[in-house]
PDB file of N, CA and C in Angstrom:
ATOM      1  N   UNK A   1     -11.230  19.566  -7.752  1.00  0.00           N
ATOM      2  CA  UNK A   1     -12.430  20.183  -7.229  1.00  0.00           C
ATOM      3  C   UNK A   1     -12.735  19.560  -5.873  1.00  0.00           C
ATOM      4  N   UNK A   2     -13.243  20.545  -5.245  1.00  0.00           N
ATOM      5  CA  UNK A   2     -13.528  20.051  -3.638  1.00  0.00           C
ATOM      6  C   UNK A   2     -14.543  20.053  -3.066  1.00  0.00           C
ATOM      7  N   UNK A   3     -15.499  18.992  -2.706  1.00  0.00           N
ATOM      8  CA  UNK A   3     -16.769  18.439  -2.465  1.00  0.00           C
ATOM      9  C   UNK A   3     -17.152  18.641  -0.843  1.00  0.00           C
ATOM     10  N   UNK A   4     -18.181  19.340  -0.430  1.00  0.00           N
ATOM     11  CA  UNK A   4     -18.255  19.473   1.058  1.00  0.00           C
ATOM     12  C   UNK A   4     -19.089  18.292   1.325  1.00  0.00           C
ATOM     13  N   UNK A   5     -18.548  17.702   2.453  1.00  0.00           N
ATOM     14  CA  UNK A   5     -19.160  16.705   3.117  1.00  0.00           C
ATOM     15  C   UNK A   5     -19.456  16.724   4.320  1.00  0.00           C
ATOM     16  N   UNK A   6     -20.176  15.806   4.766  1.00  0.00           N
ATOM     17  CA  UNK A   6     -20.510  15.413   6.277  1.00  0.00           C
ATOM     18  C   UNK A   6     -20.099  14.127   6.544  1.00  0.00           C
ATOM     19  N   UNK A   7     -19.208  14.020   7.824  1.00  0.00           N
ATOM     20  CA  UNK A   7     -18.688  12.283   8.219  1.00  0.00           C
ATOM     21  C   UNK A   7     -19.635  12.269   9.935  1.00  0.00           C
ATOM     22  N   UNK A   8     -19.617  11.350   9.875  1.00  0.00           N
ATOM     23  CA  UNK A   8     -19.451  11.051  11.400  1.00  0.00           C
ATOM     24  C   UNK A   8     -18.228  10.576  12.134  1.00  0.00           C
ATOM     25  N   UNK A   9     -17.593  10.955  13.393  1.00  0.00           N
ATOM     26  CA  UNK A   9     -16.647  10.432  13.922  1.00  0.00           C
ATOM     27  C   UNK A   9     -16.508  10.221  15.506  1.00  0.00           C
ATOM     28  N   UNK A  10     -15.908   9.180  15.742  1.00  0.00           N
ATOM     29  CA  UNK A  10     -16.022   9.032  17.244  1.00  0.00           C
ATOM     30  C   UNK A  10     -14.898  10.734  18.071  1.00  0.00           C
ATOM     31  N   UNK A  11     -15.990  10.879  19.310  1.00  0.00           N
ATOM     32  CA  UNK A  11     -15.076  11.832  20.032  1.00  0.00           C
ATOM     33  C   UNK A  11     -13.688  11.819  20.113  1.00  0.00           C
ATOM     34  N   UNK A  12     -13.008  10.664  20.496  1.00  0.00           N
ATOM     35  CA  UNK A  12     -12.063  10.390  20.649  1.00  0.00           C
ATOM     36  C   UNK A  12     -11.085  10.239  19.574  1.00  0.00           C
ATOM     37  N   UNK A  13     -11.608  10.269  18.381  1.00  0.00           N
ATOM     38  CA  UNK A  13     -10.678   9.607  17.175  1.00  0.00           C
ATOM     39  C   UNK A  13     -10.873  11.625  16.878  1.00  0.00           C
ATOM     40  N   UNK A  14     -11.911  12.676  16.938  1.00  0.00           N
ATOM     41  CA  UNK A  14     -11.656  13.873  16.671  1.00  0.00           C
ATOM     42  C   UNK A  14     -10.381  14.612  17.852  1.00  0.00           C
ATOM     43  N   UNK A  15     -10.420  13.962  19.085  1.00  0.00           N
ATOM     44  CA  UNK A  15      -9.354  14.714  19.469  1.00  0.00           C
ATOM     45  C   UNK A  15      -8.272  14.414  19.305  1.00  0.00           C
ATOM     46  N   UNK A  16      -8.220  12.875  18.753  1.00  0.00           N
ATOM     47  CA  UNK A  16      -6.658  12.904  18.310  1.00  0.00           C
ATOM     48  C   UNK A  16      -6.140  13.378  17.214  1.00  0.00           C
ATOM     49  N   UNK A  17      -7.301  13.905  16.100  1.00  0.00           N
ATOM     50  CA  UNK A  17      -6.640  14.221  15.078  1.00  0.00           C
ATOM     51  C   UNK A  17      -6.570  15.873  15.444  1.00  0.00           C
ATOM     52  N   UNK A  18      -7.589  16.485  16.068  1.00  0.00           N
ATOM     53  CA  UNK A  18      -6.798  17.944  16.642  1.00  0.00           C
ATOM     54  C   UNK A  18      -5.885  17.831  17.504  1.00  0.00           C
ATOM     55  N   UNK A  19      -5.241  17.372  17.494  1.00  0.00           N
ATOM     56  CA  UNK A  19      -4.199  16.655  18.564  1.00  0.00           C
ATOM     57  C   UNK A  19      -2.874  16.880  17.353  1.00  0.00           C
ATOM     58  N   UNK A  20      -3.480  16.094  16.371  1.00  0.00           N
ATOM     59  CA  UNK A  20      -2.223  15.965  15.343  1.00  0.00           C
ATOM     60  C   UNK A  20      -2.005  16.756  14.190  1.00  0.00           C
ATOM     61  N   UNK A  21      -3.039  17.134  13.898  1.00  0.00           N
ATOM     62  CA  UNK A  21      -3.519  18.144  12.750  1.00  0.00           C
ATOM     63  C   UNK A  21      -2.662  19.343  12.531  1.00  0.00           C
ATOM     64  N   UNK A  22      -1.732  19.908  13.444  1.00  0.00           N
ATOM     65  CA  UNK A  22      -1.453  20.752  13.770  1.00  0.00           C
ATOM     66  C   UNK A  22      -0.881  21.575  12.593  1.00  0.00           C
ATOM     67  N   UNK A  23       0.326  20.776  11.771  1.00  0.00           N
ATOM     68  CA  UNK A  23       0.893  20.951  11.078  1.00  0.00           C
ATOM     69  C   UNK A  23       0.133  21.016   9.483  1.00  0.00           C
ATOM     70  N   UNK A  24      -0.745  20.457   9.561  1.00  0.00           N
ATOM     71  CA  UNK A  24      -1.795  20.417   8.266  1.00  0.00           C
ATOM     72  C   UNK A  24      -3.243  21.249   8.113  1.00  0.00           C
ATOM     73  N   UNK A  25      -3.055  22.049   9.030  1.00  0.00           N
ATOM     74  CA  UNK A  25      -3.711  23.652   9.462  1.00  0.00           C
ATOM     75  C   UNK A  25      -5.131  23.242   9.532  1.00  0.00           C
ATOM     76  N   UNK A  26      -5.541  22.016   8.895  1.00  0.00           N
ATOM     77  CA  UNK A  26      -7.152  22.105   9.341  1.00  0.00           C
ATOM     78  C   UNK A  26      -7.532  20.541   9.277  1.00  0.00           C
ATOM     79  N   UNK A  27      -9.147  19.843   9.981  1.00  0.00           N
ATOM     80  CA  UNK A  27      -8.669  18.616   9.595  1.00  0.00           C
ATOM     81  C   UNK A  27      -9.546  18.311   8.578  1.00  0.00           C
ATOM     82  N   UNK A  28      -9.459  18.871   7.641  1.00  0.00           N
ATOM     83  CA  UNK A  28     -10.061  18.619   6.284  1.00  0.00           C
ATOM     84  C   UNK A  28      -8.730  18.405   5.105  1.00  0.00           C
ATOM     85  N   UNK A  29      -7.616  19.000   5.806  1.00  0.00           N
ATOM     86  CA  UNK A  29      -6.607  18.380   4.862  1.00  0.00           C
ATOM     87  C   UNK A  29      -5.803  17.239   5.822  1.00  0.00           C
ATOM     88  N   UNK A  30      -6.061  17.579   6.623  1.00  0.00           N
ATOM     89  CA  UNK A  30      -5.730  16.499   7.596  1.00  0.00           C
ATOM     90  C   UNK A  30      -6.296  15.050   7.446  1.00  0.00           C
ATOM     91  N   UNK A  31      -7.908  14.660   7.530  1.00  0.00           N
ATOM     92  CA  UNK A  31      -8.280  13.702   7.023  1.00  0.00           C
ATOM     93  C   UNK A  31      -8.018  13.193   5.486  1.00  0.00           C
ATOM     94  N   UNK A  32      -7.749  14.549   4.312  1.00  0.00           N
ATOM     95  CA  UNK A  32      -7.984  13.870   3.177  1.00  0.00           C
ATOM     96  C   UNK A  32      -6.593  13.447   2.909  1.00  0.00           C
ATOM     97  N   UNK A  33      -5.198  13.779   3.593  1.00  0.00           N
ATOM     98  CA  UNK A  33      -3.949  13.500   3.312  1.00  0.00           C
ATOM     99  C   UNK A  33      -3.927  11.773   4.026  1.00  0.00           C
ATOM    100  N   UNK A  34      -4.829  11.398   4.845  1.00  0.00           N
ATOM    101  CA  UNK A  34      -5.176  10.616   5.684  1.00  0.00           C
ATOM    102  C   UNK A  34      -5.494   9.693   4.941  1.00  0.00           C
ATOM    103  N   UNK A  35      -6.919   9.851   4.430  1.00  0.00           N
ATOM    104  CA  UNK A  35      -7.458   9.374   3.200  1.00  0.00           C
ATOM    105  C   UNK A  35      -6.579   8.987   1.842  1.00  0.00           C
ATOM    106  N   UNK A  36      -5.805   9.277   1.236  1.00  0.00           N
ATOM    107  CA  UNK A  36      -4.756   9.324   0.404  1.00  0.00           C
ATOM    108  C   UNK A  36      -4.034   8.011   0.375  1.00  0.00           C
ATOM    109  N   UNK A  37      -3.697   8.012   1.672  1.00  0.00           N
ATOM    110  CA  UNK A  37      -2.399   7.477   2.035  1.00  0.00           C
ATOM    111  C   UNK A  37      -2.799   5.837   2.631  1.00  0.00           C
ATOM    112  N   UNK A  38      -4.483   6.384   2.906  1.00  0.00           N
ATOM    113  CA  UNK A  38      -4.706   4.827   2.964  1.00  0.00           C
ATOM    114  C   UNK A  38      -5.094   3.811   1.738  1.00  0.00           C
ATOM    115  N   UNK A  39      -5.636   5.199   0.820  1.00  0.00           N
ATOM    116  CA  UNK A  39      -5.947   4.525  -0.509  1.00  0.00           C
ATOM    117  C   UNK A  39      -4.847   3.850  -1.254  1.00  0.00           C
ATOM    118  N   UNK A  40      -3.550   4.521  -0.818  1.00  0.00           N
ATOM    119  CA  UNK A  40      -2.009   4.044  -1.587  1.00  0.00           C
ATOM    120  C   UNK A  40      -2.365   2.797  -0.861  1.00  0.00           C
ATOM    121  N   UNK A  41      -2.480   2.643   0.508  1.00  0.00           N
ATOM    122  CA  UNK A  41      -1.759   1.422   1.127  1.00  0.00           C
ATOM    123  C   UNK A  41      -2.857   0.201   0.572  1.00  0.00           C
ATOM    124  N   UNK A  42      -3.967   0.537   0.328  1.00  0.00           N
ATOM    125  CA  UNK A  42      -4.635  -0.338  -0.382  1.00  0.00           C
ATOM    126  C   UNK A  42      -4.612  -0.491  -1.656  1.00  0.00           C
ATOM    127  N   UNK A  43      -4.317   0.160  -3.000  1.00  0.00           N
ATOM    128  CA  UNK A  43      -3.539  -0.153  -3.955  1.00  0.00           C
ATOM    129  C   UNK A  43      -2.839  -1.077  -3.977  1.00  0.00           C
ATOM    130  N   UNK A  44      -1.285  -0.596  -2.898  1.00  0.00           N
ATOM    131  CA  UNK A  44      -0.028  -1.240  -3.358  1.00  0.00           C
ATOM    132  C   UNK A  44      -0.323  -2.306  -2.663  1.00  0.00           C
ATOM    133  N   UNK A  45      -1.218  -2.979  -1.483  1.00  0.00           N
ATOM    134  CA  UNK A  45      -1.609  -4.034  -1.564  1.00  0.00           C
ATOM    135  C   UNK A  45      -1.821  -4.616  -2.174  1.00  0.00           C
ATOM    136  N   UNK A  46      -2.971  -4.511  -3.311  1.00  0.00           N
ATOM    137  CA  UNK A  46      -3.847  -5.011  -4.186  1.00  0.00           C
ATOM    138  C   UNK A  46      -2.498  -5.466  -5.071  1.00  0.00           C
ATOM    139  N   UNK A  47      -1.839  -4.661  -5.943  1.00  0.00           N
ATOM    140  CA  UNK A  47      -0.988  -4.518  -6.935  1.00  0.00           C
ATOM    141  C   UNK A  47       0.285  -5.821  -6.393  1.00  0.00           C
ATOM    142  N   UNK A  48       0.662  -6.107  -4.806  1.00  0.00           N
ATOM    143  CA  UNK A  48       1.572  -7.089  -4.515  1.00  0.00           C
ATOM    144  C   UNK A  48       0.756  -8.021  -4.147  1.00  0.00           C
ATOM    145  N   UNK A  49      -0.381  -8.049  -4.397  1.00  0.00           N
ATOM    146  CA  UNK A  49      -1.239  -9.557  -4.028  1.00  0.00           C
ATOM    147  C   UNK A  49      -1.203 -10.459  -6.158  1.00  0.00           C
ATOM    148  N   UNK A  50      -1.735  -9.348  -6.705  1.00  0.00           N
ATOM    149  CA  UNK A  50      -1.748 -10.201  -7.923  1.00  0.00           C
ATOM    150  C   UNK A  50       0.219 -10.159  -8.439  1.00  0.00           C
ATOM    151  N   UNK A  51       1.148  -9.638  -7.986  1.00  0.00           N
ATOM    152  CA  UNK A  51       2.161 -10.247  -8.302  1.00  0.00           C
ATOM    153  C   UNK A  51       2.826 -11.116  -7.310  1.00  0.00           C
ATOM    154  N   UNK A  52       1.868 -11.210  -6.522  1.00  0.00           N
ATOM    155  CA  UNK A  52       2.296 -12.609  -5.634  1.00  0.00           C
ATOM    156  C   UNK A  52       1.878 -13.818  -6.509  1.00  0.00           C
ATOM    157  N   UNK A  53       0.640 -13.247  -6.937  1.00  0.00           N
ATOM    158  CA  UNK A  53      -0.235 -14.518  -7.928  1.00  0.00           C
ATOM    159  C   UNK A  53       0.696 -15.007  -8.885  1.00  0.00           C
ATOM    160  N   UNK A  54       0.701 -14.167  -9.753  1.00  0.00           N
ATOM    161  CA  UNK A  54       1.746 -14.233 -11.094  1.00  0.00           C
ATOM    162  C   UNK A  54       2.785 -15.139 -10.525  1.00  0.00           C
ATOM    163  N   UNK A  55       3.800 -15.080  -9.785  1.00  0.00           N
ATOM    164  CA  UNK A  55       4.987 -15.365  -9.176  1.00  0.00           C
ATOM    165  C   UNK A  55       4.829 -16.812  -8.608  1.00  0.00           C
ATOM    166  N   UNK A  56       3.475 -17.096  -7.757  1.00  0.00           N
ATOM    167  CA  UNK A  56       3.683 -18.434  -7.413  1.00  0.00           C
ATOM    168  C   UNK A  56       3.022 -19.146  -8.792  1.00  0.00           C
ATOM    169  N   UNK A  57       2.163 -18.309  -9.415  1.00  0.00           N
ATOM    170  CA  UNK A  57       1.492 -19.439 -10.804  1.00  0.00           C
ATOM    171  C   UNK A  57       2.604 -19.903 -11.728  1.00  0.00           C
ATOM    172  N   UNK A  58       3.891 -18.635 -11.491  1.00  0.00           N
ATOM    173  CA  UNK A  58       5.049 -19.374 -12.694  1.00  0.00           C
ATOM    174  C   UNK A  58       6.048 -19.971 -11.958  1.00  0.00           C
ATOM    175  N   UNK A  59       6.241 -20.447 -10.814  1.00  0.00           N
ATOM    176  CA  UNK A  59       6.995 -20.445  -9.515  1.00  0.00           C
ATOM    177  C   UNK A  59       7.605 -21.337  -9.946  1.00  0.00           C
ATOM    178  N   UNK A  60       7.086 -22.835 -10.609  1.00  0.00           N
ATOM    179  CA  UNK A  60       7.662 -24.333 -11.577  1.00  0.00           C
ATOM    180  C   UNK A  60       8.543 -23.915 -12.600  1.00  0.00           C
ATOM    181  N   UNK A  61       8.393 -22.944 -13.212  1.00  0.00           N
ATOM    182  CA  UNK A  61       8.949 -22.496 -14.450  1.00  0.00           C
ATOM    183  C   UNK A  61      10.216 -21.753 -14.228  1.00  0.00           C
ATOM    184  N   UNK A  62       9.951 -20.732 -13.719  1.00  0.00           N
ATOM    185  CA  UNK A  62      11.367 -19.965 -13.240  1.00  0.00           C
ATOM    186  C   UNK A  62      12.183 -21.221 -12.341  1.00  0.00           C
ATOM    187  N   UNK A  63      11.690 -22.164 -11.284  1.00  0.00           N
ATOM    188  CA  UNK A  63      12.836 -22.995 -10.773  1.00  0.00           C
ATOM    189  C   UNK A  63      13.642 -23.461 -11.741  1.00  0.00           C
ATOM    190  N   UNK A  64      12.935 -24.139 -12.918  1.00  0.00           N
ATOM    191  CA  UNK A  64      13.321 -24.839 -13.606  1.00  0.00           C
ATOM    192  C   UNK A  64      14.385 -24.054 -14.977  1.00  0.00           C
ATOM    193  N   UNK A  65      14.123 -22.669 -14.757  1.00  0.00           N
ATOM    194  CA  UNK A  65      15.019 -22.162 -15.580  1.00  0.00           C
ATOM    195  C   UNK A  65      16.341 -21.865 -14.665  1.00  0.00           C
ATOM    196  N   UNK A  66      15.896 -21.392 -13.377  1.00  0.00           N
ATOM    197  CA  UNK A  66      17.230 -20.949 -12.521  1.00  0.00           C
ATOM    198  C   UNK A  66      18.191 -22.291 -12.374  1.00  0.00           C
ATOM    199  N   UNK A  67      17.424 -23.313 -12.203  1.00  0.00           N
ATOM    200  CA  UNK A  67      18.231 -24.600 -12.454  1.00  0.00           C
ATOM    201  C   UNK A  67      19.387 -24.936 -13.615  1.00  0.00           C
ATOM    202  N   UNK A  68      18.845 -24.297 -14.865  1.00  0.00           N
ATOM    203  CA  UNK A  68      19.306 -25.097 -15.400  1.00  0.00           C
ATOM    204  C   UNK A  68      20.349 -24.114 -15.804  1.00  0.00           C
ATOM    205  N   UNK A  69      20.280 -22.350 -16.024  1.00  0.00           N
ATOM    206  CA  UNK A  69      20.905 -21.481 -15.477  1.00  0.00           C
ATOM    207  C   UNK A  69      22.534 -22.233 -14.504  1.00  0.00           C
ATOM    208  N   UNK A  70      22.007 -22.542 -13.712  1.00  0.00           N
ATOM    209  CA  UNK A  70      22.804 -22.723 -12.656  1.00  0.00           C
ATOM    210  C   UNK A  70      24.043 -24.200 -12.897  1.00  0.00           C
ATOM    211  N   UNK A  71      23.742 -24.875 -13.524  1.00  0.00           N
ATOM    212  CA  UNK A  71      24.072 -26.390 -14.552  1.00  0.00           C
ATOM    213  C   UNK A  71      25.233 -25.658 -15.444  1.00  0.00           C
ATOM    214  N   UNK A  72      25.361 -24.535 -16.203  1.00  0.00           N
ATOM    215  CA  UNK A  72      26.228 -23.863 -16.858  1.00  0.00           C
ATOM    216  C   UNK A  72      27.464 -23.271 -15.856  1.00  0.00           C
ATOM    217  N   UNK A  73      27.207 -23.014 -14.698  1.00  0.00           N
ATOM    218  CA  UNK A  73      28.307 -22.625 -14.129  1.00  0.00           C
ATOM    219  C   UNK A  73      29.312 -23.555 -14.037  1.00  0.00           C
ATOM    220  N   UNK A  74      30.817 -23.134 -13.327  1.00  0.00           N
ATOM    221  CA  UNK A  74      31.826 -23.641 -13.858  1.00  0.00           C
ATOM    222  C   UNK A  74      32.292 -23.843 -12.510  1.00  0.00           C
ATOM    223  N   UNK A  75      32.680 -24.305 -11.617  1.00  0.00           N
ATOM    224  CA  UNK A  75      33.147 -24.530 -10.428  1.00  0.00           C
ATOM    225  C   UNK A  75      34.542 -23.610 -10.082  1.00  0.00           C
ATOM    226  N   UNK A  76      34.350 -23.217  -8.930  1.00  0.00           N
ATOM    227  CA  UNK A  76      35.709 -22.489  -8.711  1.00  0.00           C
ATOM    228  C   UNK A  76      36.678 -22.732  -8.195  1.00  0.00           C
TER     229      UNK A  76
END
């Protein structure tokens, strides 16, 4: 469902998007494909910040397994 709104925008930031819009026939799909794509980029931020977390909180643990992992190999 599609909600009519009102934004404000600087002059300059409207002529670049009629500038670019071209291909996305109006800039109401223009902004919301816009919109979208920034919401992904803030997601998949969010989503590689807490598996950054995870990763350095077990960071001791996995060394210590790749270590010992690595103790089993056989020289070539």
């Amino acid at each position: 469902m599609k909600i009519k709104t009102s934004i404000t925008l600087s002059e300059n930031l409207l002529t670049t998007i009629d500038q670019l819009a071209g291909e996305y026939k109006n800039r109401s799909i223009f902004l919301e494909t816009a919109a979208w794509a920034f919401v992904e980029y803030l997601q998949r931020t969010e989503r590689n910040a807490r598996d950054l977390e995870i990763i350095n909180r077990r960071a001791d643990a996995l060394n210590e397994e790749a270590l010992d992992v690595l103790s089993y190999q056989v020289p070539i």
